[in-house]
Each structure stands twice: as structure tokens, then as C-alpha cells.
Protein backbone atom coordinates (compact mmCIF):
# COMPACT_ATOMS: atom_id res chain seq x y z
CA UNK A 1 67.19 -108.41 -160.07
CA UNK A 2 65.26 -105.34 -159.03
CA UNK A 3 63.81 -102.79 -161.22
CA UNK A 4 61.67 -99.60 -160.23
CA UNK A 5 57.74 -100.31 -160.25
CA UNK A 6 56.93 -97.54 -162.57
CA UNK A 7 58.68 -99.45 -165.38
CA UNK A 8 56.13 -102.50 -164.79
CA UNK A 9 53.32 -99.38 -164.87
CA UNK A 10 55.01 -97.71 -167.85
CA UNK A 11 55.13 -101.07 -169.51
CA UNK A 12 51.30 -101.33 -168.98
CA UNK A 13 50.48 -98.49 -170.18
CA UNK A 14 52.25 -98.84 -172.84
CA UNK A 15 50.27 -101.96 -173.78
CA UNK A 16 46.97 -100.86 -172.73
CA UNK A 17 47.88 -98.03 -175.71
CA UNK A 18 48.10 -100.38 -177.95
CA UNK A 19 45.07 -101.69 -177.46
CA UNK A 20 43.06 -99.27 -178.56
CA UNK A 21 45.42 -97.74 -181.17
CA UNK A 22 43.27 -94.27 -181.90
CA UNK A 23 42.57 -92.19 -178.43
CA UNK A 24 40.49 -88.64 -178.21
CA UNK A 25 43.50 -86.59 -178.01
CA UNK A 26 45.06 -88.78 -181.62
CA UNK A 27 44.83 -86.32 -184.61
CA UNK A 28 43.62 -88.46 -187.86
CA UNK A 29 44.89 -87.41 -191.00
CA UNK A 30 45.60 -88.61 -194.44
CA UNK A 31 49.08 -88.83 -195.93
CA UNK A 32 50.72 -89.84 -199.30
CA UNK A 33 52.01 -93.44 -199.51
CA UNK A 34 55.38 -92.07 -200.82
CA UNK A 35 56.09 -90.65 -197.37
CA UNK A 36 55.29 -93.80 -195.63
CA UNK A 37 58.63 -95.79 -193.94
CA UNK A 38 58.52 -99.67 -193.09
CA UNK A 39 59.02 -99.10 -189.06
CA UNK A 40 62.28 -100.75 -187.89
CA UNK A 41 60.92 -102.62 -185.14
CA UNK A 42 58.53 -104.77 -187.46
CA UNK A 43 59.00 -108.23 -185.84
CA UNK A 44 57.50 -109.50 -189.01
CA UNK A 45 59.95 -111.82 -191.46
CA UNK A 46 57.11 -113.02 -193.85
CA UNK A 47 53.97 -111.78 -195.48
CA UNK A 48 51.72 -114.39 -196.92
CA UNK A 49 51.28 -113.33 -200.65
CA UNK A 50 47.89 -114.98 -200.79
CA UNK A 51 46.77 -113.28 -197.38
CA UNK A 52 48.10 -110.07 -198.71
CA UNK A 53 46.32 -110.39 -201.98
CA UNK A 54 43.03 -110.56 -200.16
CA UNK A 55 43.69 -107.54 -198.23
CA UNK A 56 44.60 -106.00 -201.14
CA UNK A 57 40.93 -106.47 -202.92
CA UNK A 58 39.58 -105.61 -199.50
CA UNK A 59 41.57 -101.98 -199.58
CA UNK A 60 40.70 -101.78 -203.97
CA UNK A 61 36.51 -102.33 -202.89
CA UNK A 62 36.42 -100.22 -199.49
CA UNK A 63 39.79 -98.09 -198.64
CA UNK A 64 42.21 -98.22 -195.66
CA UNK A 65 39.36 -98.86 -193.02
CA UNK A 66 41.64 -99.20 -189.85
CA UNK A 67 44.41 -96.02 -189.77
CA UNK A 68 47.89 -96.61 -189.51
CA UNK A 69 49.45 -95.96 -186.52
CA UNK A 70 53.07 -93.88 -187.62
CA UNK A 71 55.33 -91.43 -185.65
CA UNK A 72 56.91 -88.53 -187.63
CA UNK A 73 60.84 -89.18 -188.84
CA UNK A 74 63.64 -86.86 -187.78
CA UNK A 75 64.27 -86.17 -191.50
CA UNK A 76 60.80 -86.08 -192.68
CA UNK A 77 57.92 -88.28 -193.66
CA UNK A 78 56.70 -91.21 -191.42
CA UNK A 79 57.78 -94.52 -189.73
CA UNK A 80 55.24 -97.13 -189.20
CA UNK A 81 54.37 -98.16 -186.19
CA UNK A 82 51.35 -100.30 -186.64
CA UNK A 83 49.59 -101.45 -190.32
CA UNK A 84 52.81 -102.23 -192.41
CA UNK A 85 50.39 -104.56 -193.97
CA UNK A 86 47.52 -102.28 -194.33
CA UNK A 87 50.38 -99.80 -196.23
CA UNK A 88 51.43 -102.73 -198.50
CA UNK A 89 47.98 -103.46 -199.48
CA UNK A 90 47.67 -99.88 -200.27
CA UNK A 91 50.40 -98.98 -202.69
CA UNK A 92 49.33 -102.89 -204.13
CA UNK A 93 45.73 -101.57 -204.86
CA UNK A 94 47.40 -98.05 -206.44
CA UNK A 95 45.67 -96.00 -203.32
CA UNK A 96 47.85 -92.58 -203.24
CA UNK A 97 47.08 -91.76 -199.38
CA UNK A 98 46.37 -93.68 -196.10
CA UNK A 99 44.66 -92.69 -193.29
CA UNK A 100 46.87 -92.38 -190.41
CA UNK A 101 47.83 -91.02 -186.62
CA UNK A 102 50.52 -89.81 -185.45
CA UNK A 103 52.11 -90.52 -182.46
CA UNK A 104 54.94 -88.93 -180.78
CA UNK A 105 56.69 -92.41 -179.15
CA UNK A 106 60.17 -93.57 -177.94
CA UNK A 107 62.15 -96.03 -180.01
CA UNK A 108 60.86 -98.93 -177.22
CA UNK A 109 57.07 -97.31 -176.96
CA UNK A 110 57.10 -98.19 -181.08
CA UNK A 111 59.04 -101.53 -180.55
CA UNK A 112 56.17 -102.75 -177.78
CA UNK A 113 53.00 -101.81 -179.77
CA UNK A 114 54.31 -102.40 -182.94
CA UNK A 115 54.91 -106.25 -181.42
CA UNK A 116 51.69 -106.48 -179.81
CA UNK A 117 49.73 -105.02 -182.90
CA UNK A 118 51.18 -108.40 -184.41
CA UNK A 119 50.68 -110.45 -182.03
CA UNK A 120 47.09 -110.23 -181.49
CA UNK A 121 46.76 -110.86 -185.56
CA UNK A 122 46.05 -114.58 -186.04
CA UNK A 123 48.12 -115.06 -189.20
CA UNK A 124 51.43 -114.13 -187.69
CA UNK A 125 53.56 -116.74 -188.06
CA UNK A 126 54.85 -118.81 -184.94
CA UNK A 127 58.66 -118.16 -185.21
CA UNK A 128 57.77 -114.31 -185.56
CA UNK A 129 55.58 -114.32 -182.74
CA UNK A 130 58.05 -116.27 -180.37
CA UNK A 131 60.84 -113.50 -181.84
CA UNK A 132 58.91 -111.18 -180.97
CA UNK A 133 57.25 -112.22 -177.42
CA UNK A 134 61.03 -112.95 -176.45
CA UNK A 135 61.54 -109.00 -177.44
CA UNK A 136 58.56 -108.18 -175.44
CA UNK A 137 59.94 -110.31 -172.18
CA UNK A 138 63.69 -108.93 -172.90
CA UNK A 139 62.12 -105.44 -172.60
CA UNK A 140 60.41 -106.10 -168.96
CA UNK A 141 62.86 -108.19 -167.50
CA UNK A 142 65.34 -105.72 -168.31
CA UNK A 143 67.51 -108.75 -170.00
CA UNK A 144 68.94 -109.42 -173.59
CA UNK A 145 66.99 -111.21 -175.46
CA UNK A 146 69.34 -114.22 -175.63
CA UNK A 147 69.42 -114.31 -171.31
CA UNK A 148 65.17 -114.94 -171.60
CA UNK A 149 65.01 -118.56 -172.69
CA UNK A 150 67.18 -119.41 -169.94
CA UNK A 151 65.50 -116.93 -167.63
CA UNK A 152 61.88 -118.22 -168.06
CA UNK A 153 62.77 -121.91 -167.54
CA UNK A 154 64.73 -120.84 -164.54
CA UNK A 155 61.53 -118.78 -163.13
CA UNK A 156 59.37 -122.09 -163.64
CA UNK A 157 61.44 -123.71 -161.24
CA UNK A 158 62.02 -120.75 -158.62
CA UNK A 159 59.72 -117.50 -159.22
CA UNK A 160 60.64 -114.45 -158.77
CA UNK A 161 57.99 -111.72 -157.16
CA UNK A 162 58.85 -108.86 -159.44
CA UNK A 163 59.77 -111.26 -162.53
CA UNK A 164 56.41 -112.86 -162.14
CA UNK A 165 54.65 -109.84 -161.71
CA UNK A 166 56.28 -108.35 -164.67
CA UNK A 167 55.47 -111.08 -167.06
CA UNK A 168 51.57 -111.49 -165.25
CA UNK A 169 51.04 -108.31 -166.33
CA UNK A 170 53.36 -108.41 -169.70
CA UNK A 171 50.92 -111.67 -171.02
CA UNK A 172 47.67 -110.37 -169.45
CA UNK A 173 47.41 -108.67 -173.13
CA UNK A 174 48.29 -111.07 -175.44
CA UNK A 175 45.95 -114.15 -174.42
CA UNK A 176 48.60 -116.29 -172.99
CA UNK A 177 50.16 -117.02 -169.73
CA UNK A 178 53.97 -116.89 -169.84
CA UNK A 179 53.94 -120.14 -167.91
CA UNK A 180 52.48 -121.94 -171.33
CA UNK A 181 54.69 -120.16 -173.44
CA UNK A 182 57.77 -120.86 -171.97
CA UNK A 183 56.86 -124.67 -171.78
CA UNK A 184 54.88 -125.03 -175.41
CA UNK A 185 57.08 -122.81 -177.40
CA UNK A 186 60.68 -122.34 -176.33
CA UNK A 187 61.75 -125.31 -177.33
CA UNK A 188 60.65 -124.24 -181.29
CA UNK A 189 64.22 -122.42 -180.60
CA UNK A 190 66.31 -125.72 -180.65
CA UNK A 191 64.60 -127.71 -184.15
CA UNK A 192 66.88 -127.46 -186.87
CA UNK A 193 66.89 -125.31 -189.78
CA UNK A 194 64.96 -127.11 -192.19
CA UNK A 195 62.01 -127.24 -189.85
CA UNK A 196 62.74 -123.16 -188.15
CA UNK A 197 62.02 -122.33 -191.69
CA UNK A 198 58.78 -124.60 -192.31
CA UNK A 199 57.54 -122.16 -189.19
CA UNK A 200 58.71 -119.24 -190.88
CA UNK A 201 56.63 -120.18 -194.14
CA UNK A 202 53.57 -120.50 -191.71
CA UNK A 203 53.82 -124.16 -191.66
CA UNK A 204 51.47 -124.93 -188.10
CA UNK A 205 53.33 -125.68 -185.07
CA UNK A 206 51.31 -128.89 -184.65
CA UNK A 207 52.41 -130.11 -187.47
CA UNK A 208 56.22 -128.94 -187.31
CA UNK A 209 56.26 -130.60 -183.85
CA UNK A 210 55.00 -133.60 -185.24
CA UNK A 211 57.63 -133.95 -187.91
CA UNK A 212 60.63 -133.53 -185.80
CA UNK A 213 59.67 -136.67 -183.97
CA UNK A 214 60.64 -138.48 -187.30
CA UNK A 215 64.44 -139.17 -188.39
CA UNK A 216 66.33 -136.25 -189.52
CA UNK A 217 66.90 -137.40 -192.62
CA UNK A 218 63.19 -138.20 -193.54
CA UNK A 219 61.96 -134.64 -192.03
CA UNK A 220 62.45 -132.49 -195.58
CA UNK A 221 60.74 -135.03 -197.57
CA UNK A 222 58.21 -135.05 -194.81
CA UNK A 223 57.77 -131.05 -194.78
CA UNK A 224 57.98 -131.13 -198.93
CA UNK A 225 54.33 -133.62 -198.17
CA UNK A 226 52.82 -131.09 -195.82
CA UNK A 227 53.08 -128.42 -197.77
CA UNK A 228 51.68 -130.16 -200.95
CA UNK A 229 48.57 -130.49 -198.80
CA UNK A 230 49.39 -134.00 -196.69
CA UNK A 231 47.04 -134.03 -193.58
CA UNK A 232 47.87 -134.41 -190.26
CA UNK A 233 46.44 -138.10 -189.93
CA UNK A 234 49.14 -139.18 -192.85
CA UNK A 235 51.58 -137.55 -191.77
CA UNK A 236 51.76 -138.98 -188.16
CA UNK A 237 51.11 -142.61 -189.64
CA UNK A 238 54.59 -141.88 -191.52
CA UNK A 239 56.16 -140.52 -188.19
CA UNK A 240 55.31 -143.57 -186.84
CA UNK A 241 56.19 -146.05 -189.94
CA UNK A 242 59.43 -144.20 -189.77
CA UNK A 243 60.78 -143.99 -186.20
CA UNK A 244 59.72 -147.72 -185.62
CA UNK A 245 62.89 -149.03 -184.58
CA UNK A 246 64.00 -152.54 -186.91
CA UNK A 247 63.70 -155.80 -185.28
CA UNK A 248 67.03 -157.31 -184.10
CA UNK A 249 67.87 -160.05 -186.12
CA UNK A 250 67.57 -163.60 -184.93
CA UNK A 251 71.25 -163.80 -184.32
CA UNK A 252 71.06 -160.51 -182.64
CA UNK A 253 68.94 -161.75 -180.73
CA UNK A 254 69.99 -165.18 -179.41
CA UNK A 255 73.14 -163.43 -178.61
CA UNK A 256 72.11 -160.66 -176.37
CA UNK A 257 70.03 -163.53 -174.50
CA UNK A 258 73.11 -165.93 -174.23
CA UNK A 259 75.15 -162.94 -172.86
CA UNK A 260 72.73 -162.45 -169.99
CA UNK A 261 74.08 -164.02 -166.84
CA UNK A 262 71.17 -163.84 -164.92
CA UNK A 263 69.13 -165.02 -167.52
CA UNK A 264 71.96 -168.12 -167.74
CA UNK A 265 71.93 -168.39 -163.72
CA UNK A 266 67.86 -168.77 -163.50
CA UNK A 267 67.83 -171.58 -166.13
CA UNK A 268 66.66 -175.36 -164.70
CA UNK A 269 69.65 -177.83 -164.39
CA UNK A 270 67.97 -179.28 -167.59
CA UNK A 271 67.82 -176.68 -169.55
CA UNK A 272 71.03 -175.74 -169.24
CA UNK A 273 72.27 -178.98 -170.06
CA UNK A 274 69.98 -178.48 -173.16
CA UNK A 275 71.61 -174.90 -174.26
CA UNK A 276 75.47 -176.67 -173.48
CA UNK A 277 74.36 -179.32 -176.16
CA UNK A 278 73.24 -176.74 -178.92
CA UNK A 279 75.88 -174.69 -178.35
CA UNK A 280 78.53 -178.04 -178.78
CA UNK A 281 76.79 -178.41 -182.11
CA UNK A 282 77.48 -174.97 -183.62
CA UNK A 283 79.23 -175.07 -186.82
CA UNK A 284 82.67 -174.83 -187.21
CA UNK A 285 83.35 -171.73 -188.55
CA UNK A 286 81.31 -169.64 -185.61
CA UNK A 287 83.23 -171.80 -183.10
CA UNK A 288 86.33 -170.28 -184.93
CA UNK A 289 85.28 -167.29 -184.53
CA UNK A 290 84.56 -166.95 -181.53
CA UNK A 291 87.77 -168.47 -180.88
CA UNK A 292 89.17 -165.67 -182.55
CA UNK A 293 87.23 -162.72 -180.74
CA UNK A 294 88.25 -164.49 -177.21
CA UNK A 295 91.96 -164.09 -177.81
């Protein structure tokens, strides 16, 4: 796969902007909320109501501290870039402008930094952030974003110079390597439904991963005890309880052991003498059918 280096240096750029959001050249004004968009590339599904509530009494007692990053629409007002939250929080608390910069930026400029504004914000939840680091790794690997999974797991085996170099520098801002990603997180992408959505809710990974080790079946009741407030410790003693295979039962058992034939070719001359004598006094109706099965 080869791609021109300035796209790996565009792509850095374009993530060292997003670090610092506000530059010299950035104008800062105020607009009205009304002409405020939700930005299309928002890679996130679910805002906490309780996390937004706080925010909310933080904007009512001190304003909009941070500006929102926007870039001007074709047709007039603005599309959010970066600070959907902070503009949620605003028309919550009744605030009739926000403090924001404008930015002129490409659809895939407002895609990268409005991921990475996300990412780096610790209550994103894990399914959003995986959504959206796939995005990110689609964009510099020049891949769809349903080609990464199989990409990354591929590039653990055999690396690639410019792959590696383009996630090394790709993960250099988001406190991760790709290498732990790709082995810690992917596999989020295969749990079933019931337990994608527990992620989605914010449920922790820790404890999602823990509950999948259970039986299907006993996973929603499970999830229903996490989220009521069960802790870690009781919910891993239930895991266990659970997935603790059953005993065989005695007969089980004494017939896998008679249908062993090196177990019956290692026994003494007397004790096999012994096991032909208990067998000749099995009662009649297992001797039938066994009878029965043989034929």
C-alpha cells in the first residue's frame, strides 16, 4: 500500500491543531445558539444526562469558559466542530450566545479533530471511542473502516514501514499505542448486542469483559446487577458460580472410565478379574440394554 508522505504530515498537523484548538491567527467571537448546527462527524452516540446536568450548572454559575470550535455552513449559520456538549449545556442553562472560532476546514480536517476533541475527554464512552479511533485509522491507512480490524491484526503479525509509521504518529496524540488497542479493544467488536449496548450506556469495559465470560443466557440478568450498583468482586464470584461446569454423574462417569482401553489394558490381572465380576453382576435391565445399543 503506498501513500504520499505529506498525507502522514498533513495528518499531523491536523492533529497537532487539535490540540490546541484556539491559535493567534483564530478570530473569537460570540454567536447566537439558534445558529449553532450539531457537526455531522460527531462520533458521539450517547450523552450522560447526569454528566450533562453538571455541565449545565457549571455553564448557569460561570458561562461557556472553553469556545467552541465551528466552521461556517454553506447556507448560513455554523457546524460544530468541537464542544457539541458545551452547546447543549448552553441552550440547557437558557444562555442566548456561545463563544466560538471559526475555522475554515475540509469535511475530513472537521471529522479528525472533532474525533480527537472526544477522545481525549475521559467520559467518552468505549464503543464511541473504538468507532471513532477505527475512523481515525480508516482515514490514515487510506482504508474503509470495515478493512481496519482486519488490517491492524494483520500488521501485528507482519508490519508495514509506512502503516506503522502512520499509526506511530496517528496514536502519538491520543495516549495509546495502536499495538494495545488493536489487542485490548478490537475484540469489543465481536460481543453480542446485549453487552455492545451495556458499552454504549457507559457500562466499563472491565466489567463488560468480565460478564461475557459468563453463559449467554445469564449475561442480561448479570448487566441488569451492574447497573443497579453490583461491584466488580460480586460480579466475578457469579461469573465463576456460573460457568463452573456440572459434575458428571456417577454413571457418567464409570462409563467414560470403562470405555477407556488404555485405562482397561494397564489394569493388574486381578483387577481385571475384579471389574469382569462386577460387571457379570449388573442388573438385568442395563444388561438389556446394552444388549440393545450393541445390535
Amino acid at each position: 500500500m503506498s501513500r504520499n508522505p505529506l498525507e502522514n504530515q498533513r495528518l499531523a498537523n491536523i492533529l497537532g491543531a487539535s490540540q490546541q484548538l484556539a491559535s493567534p491567527v483564530d478570530k473569537l467571537i460570540s454567536v447566537p445558539v439558534a445558529q449553532l448546527k450539531a457537526g455531522r462527524q460527531q462520533p458521539r452516540t450517547h450523552f450522560d444526562e447526569e454528566s450533562l446536568e453538571k455541565l449545565t450548572q457549571s455553564v448557569r454559575e460561570r458561562g461557556v469558559l472553553q469556545p467552541l470550535l465551528v466552521r461556517q455552513k454553506p447556507r448560513g449559520g455554523y457546524e460544530i466542530v468541537a464542544g457539541e456538549r458545551r452547546w447543549r449545556a448552553a441552550q440547557q442553562a437558557g444562555l442566548k450566545e456561545v463563544p466560538v472560532i471559526v475555522r475554515d476546514l475540509t469535511d475530513q480536517e472537521a471529522a479528525v479533530i472533532a474525533l480527537v476533541e472526544n477522545l481525549q475527554r475521559e467520559d467518552l464512552n468505549v464503543m464511541d471511542e473504538v468507532d471513532g479511533k477505527l475512523r481515525l485509522i480508516a482515514s490514515a491507512l487510506a482504508l474503509p473502516a470495515e478493512q481496519v480490524p482486519g488490517r491492524l491484526n494483520e500488521l501485528r503479525r507482519n508490519p508495514h514501514p509506512e502503516d506503522i509509521q502512520a499509526l506511530t504518529t496517528l496514536f502519538a496524540s491520543l495516549g495509546e499505542s495502536w499495538e494495545s488497542f488493536a489487542k485490548n479493544k478490537l475484540r469489543i467488536l465481536n460481543y453480542p448486542p446485549h453487552l455492545v449496548a451495556a458499552l454504549r450506556r457507559g457500562m466499563a469495559l472491565t466489567m463488560v469483559t468480565l460478564i461475557a465470560r459468563a453463559p449467554a443466557k445469564h449475561q442480561p440478568a448479570l448487566l441488569e446487577q451492574a447497573e443497579a450498583g453490583a461491584g466488580r468482586k460480586t460480579i466475578a464470584e457469579q461469573v465463576a458460580r456460573l460457568s463452573k461446569k456440572p459434575r458428571p454423574r456417577l454413571e457418567q462417569q464409570v462409563s467414560q472410565v470403562l470405555s477407556n482401553p488404555k485405562w482397561l489394558s494397564q489394569l493388574e490381572p486381578r483387577d481385571a478379574e475384579a471389574v469382569q465380576r462386577w460387571l457379570q453382576q449388573m442388573p438385568a435391565a442395563l444388561r438389556t440394554a446394552l444388549d440393545q445399543q450393541g445390535r
